[in-house]
N, C-alpha and C. Protein backbone atom coordinates (compact mmCIF):
# COMPACT_ATOMS: atom_id res chain seq x y z
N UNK A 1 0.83 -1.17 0.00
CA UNK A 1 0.00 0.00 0.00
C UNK A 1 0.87 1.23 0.00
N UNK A 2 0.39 2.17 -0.62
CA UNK A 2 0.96 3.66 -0.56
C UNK A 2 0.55 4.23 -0.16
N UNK A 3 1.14 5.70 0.32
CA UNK A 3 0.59 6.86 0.69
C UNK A 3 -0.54 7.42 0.60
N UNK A 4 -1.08 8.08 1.31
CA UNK A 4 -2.60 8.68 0.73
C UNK A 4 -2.26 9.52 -0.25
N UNK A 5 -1.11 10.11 -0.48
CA UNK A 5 -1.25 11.17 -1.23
C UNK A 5 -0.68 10.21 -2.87
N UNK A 6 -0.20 9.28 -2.87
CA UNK A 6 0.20 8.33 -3.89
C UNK A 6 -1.43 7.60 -4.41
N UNK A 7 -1.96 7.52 -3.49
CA UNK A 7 -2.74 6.61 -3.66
C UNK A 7 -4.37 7.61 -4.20
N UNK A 8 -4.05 9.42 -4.27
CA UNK A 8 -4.77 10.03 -4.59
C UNK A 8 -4.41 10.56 -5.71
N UNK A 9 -3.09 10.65 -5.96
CA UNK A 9 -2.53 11.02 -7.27
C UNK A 9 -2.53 9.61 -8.23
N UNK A 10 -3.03 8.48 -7.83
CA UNK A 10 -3.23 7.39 -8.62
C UNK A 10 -4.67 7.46 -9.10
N UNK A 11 -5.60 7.95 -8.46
CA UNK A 11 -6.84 7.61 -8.49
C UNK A 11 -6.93 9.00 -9.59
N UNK A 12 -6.42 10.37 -9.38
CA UNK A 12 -6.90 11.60 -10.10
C UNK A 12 -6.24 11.19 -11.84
N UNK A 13 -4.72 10.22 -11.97
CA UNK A 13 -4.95 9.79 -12.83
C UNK A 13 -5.40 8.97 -13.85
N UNK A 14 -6.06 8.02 -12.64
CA UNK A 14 -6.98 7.38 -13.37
C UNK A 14 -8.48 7.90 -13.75
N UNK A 15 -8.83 9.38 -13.19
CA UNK A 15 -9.87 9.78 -13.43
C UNK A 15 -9.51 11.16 -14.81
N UNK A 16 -8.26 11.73 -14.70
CA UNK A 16 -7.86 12.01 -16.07
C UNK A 16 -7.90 11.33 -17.11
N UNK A 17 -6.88 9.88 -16.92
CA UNK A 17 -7.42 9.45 -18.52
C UNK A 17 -8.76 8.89 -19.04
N UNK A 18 -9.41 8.39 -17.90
CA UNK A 18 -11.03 8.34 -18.41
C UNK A 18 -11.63 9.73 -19.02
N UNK A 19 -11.42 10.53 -18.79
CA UNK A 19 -12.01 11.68 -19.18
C UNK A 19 -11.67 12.06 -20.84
N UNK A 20 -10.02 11.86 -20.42
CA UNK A 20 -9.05 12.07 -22.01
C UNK A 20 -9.65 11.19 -22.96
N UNK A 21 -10.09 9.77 -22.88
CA UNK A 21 -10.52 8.75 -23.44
C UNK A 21 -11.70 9.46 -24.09
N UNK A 22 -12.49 9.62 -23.33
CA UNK A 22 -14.03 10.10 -23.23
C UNK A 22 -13.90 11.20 -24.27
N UNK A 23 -14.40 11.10 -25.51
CA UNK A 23 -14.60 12.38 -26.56
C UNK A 23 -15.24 13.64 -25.34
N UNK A 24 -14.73 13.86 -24.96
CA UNK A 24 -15.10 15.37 -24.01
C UNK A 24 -16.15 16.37 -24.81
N UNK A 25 -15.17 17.15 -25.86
CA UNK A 25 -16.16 18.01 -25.84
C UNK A 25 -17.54 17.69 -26.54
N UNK A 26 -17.39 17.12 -27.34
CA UNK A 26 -18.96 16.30 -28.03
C UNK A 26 -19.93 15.84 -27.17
N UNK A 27 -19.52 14.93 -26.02
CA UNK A 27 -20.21 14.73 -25.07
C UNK A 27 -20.41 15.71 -24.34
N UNK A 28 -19.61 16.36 -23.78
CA UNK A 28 -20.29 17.60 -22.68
C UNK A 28 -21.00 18.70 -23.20
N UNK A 29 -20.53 18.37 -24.36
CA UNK A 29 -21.82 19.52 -25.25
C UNK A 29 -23.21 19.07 -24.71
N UNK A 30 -22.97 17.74 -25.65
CA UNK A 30 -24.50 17.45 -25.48
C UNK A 30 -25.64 16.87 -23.98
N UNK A 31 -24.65 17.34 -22.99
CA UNK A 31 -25.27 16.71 -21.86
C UNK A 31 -25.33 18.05 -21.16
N UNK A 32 -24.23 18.94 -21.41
CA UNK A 32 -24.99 20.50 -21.34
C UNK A 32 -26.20 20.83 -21.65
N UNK A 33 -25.98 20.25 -23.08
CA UNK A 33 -27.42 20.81 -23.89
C UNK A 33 -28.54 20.55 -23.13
N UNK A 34 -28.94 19.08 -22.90
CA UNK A 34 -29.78 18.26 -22.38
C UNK A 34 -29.98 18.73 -20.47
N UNK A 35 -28.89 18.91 -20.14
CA UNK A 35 -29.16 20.00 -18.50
C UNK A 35 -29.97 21.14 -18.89
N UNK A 36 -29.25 21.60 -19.63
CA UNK A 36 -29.82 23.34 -19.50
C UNK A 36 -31.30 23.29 -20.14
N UNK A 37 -31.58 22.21 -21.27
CA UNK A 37 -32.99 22.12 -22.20
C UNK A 37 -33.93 21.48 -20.53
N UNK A 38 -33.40 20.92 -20.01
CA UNK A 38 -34.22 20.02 -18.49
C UNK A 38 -34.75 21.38 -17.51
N UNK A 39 -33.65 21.97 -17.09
CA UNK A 39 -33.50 23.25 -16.81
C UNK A 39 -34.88 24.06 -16.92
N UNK A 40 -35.07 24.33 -18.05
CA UNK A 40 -36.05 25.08 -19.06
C UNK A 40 -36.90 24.96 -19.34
N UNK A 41 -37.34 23.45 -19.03
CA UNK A 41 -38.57 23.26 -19.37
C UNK A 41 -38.93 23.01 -17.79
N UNK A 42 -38.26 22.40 -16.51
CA UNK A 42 -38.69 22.75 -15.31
C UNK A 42 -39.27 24.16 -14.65
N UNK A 43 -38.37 24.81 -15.43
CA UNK A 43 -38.65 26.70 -15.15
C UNK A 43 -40.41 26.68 -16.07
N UNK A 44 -40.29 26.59 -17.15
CA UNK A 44 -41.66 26.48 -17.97
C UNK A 44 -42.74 25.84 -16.88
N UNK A 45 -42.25 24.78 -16.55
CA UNK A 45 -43.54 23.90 -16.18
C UNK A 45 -43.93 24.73 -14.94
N UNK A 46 -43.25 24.95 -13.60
CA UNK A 46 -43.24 26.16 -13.14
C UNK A 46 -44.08 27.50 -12.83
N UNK A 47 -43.90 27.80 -13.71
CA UNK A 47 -44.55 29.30 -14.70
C UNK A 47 -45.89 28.82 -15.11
N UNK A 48 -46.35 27.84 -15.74
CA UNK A 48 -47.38 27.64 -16.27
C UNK A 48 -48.35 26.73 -14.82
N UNK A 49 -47.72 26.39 -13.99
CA UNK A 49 -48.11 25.80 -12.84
C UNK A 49 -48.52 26.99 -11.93
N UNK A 50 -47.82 27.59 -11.57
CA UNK A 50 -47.88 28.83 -10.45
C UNK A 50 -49.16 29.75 -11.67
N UNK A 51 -49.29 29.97 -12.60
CA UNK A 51 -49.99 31.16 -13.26
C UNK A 51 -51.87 30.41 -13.30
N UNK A 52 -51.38 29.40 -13.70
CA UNK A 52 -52.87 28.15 -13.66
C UNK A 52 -53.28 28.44 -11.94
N UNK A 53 -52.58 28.17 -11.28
CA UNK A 53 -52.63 28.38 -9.90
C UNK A 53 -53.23 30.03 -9.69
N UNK A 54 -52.76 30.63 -9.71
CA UNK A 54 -53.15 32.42 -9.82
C UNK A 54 -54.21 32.58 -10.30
N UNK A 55 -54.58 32.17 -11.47
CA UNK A 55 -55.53 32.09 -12.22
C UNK A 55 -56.54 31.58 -11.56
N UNK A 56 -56.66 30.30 -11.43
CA UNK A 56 -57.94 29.76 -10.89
C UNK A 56 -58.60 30.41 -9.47
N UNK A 57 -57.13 30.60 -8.80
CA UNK A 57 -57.64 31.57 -7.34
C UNK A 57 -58.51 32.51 -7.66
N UNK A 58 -58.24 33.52 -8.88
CA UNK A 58 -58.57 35.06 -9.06
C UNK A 58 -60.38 34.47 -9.23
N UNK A 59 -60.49 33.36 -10.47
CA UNK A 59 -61.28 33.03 -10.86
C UNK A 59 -62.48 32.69 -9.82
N UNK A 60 -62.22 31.96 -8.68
CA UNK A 60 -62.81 31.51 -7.75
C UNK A 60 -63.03 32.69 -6.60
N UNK A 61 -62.38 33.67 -6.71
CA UNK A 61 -63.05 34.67 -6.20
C UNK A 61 -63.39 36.31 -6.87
N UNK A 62 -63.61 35.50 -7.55
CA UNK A 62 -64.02 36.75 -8.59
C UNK A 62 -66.08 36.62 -8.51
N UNK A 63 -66.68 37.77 -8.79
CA UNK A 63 -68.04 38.15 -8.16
C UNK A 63 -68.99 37.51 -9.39
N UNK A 64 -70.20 36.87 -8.66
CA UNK A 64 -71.26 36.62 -10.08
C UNK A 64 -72.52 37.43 -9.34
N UNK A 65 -73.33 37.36 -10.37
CA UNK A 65 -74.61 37.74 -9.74
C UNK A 65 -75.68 36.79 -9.39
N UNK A 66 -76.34 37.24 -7.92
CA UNK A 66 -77.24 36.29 -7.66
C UNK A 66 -78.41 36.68 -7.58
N UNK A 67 -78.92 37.96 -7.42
CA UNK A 67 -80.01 38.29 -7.97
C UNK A 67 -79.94 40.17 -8.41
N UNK A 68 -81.16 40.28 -8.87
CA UNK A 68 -81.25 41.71 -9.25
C UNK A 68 -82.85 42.18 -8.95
N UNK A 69 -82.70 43.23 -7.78
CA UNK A 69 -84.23 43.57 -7.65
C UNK A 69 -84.22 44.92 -7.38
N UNK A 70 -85.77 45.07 -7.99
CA UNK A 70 -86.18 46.99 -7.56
C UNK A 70 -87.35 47.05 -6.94
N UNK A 71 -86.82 47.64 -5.45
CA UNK A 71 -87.69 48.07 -4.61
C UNK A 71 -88.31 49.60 -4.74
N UNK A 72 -89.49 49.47 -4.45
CA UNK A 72 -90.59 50.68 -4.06
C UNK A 72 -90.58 51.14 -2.60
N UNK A 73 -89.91 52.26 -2.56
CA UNK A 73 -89.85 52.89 -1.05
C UNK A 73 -90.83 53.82 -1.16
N UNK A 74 -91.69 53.70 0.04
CA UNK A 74 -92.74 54.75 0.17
C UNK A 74 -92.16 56.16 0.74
N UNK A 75 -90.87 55.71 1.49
CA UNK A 75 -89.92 57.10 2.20
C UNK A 75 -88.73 56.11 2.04
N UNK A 76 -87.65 56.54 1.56
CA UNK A 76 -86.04 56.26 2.37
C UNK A 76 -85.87 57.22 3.21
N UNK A 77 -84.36 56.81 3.18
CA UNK A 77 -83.49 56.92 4.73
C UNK A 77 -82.96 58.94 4.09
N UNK A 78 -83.26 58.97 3.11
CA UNK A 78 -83.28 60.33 2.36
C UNK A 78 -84.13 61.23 2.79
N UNK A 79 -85.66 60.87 3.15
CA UNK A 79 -86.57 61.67 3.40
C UNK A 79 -87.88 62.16 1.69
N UNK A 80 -86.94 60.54 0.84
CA UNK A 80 -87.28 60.81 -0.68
C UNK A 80 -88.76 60.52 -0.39
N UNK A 81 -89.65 60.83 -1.12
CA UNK A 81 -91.31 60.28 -1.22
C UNK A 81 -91.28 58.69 -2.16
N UNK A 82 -91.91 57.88 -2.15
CA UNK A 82 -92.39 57.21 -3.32
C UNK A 82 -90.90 56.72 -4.22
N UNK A 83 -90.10 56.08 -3.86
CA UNK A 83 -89.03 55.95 -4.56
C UNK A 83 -88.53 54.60 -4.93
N UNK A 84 -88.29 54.74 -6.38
CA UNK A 84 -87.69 53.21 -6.82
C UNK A 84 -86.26 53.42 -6.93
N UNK A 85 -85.80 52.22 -6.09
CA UNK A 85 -84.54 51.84 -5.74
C UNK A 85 -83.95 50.64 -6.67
N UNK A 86 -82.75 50.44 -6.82
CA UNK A 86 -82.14 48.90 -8.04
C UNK A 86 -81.34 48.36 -6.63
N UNK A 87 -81.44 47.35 -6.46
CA UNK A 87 -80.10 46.51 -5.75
C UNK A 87 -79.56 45.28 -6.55
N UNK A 88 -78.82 44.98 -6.23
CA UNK A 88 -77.80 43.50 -6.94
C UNK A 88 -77.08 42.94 -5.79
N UNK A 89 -77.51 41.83 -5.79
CA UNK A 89 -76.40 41.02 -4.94
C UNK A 89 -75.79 40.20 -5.59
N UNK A 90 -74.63 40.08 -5.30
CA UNK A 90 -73.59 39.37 -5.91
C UNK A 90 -72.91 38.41 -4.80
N UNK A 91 -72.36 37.24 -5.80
CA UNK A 91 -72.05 36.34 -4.41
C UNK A 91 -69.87 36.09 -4.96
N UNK A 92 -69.31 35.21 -4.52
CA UNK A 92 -67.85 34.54 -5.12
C UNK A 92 -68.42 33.25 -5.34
N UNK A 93 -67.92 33.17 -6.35
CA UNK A 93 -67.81 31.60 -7.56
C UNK A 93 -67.87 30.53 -6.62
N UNK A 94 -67.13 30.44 -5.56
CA UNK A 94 -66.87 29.19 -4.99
C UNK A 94 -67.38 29.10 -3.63
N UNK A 95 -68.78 30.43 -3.54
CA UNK A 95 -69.27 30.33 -2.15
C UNK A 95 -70.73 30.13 -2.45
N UNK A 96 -71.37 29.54 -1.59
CA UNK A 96 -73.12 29.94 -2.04
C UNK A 96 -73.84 30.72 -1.52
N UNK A 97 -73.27 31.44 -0.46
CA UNK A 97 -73.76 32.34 0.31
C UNK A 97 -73.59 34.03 -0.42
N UNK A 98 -74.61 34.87 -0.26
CA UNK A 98 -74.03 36.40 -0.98
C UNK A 98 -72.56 36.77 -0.45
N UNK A 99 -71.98 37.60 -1.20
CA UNK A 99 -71.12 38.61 -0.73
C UNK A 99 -71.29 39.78 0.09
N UNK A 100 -72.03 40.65 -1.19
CA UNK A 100 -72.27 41.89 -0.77
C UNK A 100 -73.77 42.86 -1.56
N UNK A 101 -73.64 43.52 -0.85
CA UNK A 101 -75.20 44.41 -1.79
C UNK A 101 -74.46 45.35 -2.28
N UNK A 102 -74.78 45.74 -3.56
CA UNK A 102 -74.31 46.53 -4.41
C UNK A 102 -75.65 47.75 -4.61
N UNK A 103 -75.30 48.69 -5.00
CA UNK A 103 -76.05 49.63 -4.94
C UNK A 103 -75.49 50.30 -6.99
N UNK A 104 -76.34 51.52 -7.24
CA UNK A 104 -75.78 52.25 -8.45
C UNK A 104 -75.11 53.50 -7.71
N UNK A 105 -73.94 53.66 -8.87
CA UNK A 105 -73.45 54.80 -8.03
C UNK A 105 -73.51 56.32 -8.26
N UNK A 106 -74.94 56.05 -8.60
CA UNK A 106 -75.45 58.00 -9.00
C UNK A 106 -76.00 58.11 -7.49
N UNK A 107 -75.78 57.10 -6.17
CA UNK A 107 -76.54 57.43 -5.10
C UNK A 107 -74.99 58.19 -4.15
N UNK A 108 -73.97 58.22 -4.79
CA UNK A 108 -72.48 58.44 -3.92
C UNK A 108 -72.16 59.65 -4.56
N UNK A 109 -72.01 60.88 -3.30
CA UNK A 109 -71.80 62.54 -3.75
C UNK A 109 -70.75 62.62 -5.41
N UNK A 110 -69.93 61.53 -5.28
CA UNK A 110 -69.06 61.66 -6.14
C UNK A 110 -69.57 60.73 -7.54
N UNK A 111 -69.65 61.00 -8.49
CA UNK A 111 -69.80 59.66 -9.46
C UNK A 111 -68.71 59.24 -10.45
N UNK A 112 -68.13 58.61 -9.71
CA UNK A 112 -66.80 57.80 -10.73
C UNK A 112 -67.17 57.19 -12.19
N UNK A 113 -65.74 56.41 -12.75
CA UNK A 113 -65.94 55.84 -13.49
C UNK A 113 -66.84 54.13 -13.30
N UNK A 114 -66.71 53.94 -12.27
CA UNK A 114 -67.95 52.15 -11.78
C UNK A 114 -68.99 52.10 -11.69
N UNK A 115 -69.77 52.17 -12.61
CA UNK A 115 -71.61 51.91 -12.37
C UNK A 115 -72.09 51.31 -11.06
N UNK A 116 -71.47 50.42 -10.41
CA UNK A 116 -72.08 50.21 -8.95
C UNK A 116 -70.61 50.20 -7.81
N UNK A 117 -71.42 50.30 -6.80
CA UNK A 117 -70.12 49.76 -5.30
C UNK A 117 -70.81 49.39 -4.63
N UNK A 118 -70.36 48.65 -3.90
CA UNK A 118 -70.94 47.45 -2.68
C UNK A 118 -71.14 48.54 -1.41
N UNK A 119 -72.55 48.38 -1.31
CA UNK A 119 -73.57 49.07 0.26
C UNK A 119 -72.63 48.47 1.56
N UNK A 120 -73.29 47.19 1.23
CA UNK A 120 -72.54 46.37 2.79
C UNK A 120 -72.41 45.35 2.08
N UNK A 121 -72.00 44.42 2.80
CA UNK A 121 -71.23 43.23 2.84
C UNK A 121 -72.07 42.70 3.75
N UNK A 122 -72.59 41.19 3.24
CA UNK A 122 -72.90 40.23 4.19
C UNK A 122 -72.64 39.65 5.72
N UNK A 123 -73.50 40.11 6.51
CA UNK A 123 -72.88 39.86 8.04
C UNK A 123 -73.52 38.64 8.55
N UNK A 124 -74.76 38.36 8.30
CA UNK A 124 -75.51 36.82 8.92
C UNK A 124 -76.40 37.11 8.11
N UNK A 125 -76.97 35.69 8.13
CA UNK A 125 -78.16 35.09 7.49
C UNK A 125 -78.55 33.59 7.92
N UNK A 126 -80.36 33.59 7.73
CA UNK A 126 -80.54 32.73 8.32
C UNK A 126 -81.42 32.18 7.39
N UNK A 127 -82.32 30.95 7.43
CA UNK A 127 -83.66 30.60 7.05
C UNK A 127 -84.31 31.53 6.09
N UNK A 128 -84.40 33.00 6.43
CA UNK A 128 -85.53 33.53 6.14
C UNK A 128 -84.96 34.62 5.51
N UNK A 129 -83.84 35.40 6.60
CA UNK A 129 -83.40 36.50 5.57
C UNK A 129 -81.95 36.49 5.70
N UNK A 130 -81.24 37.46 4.62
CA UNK A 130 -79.78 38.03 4.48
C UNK A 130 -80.13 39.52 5.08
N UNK A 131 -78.82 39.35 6.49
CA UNK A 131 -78.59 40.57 6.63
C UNK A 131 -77.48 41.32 6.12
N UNK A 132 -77.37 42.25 5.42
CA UNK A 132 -76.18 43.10 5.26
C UNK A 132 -75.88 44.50 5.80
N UNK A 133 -74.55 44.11 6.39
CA UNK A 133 -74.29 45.53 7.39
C UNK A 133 -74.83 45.87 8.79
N UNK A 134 -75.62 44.64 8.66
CA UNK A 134 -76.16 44.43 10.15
C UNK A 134 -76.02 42.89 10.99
N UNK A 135 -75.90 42.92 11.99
CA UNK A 135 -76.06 41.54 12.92
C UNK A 135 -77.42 41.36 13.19
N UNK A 136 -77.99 40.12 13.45
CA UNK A 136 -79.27 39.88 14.19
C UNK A 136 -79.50 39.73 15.55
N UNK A 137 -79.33 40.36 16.34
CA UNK A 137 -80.36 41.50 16.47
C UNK A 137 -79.10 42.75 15.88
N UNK A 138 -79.83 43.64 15.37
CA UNK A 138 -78.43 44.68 15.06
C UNK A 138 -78.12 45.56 16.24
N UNK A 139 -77.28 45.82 16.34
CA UNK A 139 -76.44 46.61 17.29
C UNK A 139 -77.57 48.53 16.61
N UNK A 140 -76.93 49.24 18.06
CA UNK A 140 -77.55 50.62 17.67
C UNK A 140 -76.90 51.48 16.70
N UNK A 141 -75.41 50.93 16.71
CA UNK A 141 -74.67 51.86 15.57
C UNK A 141 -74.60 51.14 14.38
N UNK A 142 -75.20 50.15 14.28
CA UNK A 142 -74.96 49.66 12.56
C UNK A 142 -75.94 50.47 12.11
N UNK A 143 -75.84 50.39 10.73
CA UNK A 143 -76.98 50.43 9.92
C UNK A 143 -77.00 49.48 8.38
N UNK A 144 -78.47 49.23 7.92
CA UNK A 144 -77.88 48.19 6.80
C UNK A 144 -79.09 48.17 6.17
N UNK A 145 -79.48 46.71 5.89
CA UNK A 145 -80.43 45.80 5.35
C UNK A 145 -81.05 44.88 5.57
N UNK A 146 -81.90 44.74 5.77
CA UNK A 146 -82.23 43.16 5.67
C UNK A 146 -83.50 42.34 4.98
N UNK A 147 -83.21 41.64 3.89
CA UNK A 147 -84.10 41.28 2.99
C UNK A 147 -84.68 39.68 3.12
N UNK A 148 -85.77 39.94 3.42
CA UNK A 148 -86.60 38.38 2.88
C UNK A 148 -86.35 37.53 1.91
N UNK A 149 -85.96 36.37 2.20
CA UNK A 149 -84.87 35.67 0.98
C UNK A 149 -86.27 35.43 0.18
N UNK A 150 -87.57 34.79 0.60
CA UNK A 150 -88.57 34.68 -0.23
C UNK A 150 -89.45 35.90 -0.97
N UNK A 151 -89.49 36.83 -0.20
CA UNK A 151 -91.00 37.32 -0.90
C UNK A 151 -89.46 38.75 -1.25
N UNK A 152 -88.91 39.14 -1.14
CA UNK A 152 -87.81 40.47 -1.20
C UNK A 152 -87.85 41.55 -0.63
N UNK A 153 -89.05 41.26 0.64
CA UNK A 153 -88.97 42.34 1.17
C UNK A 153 -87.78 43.04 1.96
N UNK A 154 -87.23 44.34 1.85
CA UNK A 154 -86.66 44.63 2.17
C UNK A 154 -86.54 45.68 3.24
N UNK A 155 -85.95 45.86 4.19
CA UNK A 155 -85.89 46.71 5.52
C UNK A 155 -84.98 47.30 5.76
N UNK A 156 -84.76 48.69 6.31
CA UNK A 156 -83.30 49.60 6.38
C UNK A 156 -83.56 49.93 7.99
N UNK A 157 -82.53 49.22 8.38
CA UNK A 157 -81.91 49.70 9.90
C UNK A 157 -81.17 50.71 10.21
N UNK A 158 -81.38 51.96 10.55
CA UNK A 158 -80.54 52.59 11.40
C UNK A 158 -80.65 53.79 12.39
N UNK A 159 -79.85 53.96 13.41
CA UNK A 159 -79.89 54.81 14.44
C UNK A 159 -80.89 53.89 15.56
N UNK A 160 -80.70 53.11 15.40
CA UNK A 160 -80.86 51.70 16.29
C UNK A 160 -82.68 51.35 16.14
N UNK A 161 -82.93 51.35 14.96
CA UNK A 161 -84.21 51.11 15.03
C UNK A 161 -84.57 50.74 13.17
N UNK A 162 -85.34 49.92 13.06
CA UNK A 162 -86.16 49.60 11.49
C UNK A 162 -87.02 50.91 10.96
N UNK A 163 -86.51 51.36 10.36
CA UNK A 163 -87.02 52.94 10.03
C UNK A 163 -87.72 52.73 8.39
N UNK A 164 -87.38 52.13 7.83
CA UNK A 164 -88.31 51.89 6.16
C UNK A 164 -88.09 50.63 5.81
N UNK A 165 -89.30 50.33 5.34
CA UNK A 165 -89.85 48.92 4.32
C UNK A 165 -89.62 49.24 2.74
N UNK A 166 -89.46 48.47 2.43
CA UNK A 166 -90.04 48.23 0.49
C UNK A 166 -90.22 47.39 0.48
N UNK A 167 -91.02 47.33 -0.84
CA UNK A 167 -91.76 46.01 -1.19
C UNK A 167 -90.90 45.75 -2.72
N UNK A 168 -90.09 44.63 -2.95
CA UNK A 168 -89.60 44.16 -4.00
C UNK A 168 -89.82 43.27 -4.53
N UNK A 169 -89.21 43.88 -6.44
CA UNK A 169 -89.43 42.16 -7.51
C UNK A 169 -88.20 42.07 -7.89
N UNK A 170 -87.84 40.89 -8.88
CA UNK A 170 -86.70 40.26 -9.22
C UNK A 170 -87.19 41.41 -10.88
N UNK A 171 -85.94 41.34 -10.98
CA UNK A 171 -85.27 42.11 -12.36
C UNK A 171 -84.27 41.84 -12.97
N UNK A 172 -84.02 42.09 -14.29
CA UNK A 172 -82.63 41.08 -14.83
C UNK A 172 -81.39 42.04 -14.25
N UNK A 173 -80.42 41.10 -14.47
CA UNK A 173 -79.05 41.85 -13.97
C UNK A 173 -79.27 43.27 -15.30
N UNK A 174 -79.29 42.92 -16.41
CA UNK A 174 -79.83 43.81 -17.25
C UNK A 174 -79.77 44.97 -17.58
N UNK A 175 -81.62 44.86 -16.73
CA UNK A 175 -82.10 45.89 -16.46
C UNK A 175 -81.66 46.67 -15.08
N UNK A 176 -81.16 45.82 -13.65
CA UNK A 176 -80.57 46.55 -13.14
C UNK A 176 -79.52 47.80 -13.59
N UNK A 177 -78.65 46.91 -14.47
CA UNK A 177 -77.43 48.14 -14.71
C UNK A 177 -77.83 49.09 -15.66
N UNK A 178 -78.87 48.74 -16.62
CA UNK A 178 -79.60 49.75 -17.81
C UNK A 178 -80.76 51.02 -16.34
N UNK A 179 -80.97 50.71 -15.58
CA UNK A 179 -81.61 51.78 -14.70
C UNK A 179 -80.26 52.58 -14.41
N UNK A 180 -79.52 51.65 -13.24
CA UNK A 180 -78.41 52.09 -12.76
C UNK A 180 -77.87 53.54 -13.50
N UNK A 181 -77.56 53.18 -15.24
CA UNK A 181 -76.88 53.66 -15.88
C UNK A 181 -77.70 55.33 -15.98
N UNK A 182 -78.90 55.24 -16.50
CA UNK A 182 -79.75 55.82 -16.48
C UNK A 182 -79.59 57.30 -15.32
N UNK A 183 -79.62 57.10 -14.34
CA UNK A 183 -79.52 57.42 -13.37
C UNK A 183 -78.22 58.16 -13.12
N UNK A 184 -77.04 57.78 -13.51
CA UNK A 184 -75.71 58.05 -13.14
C UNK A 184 -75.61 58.97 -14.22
N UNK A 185 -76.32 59.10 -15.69
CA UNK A 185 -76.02 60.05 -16.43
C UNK A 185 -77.04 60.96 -16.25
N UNK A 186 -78.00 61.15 -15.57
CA UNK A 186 -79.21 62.18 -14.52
C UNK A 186 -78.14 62.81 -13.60
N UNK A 187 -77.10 62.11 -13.16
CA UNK A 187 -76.84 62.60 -12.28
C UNK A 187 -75.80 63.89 -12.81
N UNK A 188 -75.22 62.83 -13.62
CA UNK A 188 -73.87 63.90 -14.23
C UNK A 188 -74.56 64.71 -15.11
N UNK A 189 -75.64 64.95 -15.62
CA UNK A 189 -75.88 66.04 -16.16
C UNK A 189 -76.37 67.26 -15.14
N UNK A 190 -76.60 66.27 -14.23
CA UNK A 190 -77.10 68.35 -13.27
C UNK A 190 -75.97 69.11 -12.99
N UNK A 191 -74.62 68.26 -12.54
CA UNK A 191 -73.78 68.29 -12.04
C UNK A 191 -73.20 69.73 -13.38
N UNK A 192 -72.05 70.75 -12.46
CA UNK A 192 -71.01 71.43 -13.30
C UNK A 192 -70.20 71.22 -14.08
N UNK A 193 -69.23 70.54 -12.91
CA UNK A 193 -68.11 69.71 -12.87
C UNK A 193 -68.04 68.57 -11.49
């Protein structure tokens, strides 16, 4: 037996001339090639994995509509007389419960570029009705909604008490946003600027 260091300078030349033997660069070309092409298509698969992924999330919470109705207020919370109101509720793809109540937005001092924005957001519901913006029993400082899942009647809570009724029908998403629209260009025409 020899030295370690004999016996490592035996082994590095026996791992030189295998190499020398070995057409080198032809082969390491092509096993480069074949790393870096492996490489590349792991990065691809990747990319198209994580974006499918992104994607389907956005998708699954992205808003549909679940119904569209216009109520008849004999008074709102305005002090208006005799008034027809549009609501939309909208729910997420992958829930069955509503989201939120959407309103048109010729009812907000400002009127942007978005035909509607969400009133409230779903807080409980039971059997009978969806409340939004309110708890059951509601607290004195909320104020909200709360609609009869059957017949649509609808109720506005606030300053700790049920202050107006309407009586509602179902309407197409449609015609909700064709009122909506209606309305938002009433509005911007009184308007200056």
């Amino acid at each position: 037996m020899g030295s370690p260091k004999t016996l490592i300078g035996k082994q590095m030349n026996d791992i030189i001339r295998t190499l020398l033997r070995l057409k080198i660069p032809g082969q390491f070309l092509r096993f480069t090639k074949w790393i870096v092409i492996t490489i590349i298509g792991l990065i691809l698969l990747l990319v198209i994995w994580f974006g499918g992924y992104i994607a389907i999330d956005k998708y699954n919470e992205s808003l549909e509509t679940m119904i569209a109705f216009e109520c008849f207020w004999e008074e709102t919370s305005q002090g208006e007389k005799n008034q027809k109101e549009w609501y939309l509720v909208q729910k997420k793809r992958d829930k069955d419960e509503p989201y939120g109540l959407y309103r048109g937005r010729h009812l907000k001092a400002i009127v942007g570029q978005e035909q509607i924005y969400m009133q409230n957001r779903l807080k409980y519901y039971d059997d009978k009705y969806y409340f939004f913006g309110i708890n059951d029993p509601p607290r004195k400082d909320e104020w909200g909604h709360k609609i009869n899942r059957e017949t649509l009647e609808t109720k506005f809570y606030t300053q700790g008490k049920w202050w107006y009724t309407a009586s509602c029908k179902q309407i197409s998403e449609s015609d909700f946003y064709r009122n909506v629209e209606r309305e938002v260009k009433i509005k911007k025409e009184s308007v200056k600027f």
